[in-house]
C-alpha atoms as a PDB file:
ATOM      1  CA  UNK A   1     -18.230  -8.390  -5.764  1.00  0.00           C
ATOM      2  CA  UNK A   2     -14.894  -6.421  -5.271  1.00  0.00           C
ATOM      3  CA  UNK A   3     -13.295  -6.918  -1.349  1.00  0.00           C
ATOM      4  CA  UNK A   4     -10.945  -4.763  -0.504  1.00  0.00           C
ATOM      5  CA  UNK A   5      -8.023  -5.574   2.368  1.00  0.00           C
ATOM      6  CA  UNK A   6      -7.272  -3.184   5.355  1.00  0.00           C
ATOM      7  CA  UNK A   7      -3.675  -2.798   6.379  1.00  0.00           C
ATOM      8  CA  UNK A   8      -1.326  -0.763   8.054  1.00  0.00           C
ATOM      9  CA  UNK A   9       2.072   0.658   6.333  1.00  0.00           C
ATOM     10  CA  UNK A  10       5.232  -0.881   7.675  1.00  0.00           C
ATOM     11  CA  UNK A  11       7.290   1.515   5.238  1.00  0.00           C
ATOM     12  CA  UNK A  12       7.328   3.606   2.232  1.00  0.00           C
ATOM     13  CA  UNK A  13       9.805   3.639  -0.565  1.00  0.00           C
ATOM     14  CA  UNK A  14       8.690   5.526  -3.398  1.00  0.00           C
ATOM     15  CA  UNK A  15       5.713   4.559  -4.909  1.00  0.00           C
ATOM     16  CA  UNK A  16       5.256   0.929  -2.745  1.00  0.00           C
ATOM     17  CA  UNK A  17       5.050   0.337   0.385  1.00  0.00           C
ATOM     18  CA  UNK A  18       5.521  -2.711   2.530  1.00  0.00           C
ATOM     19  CA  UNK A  19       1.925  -3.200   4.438  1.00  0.00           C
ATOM     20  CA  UNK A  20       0.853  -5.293   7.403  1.00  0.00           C
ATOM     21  CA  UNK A  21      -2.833  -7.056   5.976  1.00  0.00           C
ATOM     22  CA  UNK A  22      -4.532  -6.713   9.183  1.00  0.00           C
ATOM     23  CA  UNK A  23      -7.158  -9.218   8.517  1.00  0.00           C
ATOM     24  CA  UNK A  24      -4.350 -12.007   8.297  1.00  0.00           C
ATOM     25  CA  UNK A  25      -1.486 -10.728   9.799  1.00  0.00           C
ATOM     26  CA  UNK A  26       0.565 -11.031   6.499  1.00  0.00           C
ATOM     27  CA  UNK A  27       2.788  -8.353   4.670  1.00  0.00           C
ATOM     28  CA  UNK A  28       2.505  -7.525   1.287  1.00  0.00           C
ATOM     29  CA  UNK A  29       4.198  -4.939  -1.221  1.00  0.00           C
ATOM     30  CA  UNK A  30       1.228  -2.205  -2.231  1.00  0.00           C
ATOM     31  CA  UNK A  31       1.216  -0.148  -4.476  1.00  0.00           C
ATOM     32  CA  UNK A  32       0.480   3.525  -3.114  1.00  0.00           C
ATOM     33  CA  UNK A  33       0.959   6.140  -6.195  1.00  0.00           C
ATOM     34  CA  UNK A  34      -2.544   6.856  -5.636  1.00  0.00           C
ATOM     35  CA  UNK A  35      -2.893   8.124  -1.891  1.00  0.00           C
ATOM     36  CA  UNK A  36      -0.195   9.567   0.566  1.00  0.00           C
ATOM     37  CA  UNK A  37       1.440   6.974   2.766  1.00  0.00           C
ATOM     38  CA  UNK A  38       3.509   7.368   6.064  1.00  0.00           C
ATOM     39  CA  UNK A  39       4.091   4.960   8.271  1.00  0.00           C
ATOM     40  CA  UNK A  40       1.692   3.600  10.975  1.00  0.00           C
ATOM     41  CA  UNK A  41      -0.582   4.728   8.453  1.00  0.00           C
ATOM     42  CA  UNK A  42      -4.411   2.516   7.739  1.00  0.00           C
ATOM     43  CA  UNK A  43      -4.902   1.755   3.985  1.00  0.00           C
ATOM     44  CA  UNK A  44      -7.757   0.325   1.768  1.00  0.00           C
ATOM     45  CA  UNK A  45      -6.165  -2.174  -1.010  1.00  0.00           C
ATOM     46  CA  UNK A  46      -7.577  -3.952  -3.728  1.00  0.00           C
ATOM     47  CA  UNK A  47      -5.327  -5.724  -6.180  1.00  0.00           C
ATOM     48  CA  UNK A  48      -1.732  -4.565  -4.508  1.00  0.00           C
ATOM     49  CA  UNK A  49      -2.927  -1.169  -4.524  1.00  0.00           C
ATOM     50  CA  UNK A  50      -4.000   1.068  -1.896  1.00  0.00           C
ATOM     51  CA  UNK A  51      -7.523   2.873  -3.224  1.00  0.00           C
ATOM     52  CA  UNK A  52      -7.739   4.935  -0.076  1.00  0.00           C
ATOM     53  CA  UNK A  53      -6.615   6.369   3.672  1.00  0.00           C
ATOM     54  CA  UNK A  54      -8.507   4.907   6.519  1.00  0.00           C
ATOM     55  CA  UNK A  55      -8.047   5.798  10.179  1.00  0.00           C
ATOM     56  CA  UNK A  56      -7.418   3.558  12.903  1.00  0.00           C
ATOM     57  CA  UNK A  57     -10.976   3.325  13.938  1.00  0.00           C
ATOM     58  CA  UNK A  58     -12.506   2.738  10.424  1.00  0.00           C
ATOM     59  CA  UNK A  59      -9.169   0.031   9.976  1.00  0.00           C
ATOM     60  CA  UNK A  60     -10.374  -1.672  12.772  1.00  0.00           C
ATOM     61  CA  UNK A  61     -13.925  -1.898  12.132  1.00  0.00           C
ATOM     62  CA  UNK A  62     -13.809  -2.662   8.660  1.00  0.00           C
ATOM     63  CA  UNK A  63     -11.206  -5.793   9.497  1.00  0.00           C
ATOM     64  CA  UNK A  64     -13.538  -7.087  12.226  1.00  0.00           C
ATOM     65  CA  UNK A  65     -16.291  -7.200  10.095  1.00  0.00           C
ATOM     66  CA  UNK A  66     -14.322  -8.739   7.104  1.00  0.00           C
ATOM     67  CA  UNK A  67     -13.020 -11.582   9.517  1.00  0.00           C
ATOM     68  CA  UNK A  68     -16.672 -11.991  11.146  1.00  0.00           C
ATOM     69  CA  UNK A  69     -17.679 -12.781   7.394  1.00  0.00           C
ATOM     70  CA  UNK A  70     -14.970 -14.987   6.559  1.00  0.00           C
ATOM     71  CA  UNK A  71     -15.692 -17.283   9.699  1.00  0.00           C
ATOM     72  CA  UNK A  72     -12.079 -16.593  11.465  1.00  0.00           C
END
């Protein structure tokens, strides 16, 4: 089963983006040549790249379900 991360962009540069995991509170670089990114912006990422756009209310929903199911 693939699980994707929700997180919101810190800031673009190019084709990566630094991203605030919102499940875990962690930053990581993401890949986001496939989808356009602005800041304060909700992303879906699998494997350091963002598949997809989310907003704020499907961000939030989808990360309190993920952390329900991962007990934190």
């Amino acid at each position: 089963m693939c699980v994707t991360r929700v997180g919101k962009v810190l800031s673009v540069q190019g084709t990566h983006a630094m991203v605030r995991i919102l499940e875990t509170g962690a930053v990581a670089d993401v890949n986001v040549s496939m989808v356009k990114a602005r800041k304060n912006a909700y992303l879906e990422i699998f494997a350091d790249s963002a598949v997809g756009s989310l907003t704020k209310r499907e961000a939030e929903w989808k990360s309190k379900i993920r952390s329900e199911l991962l007990g934190r």
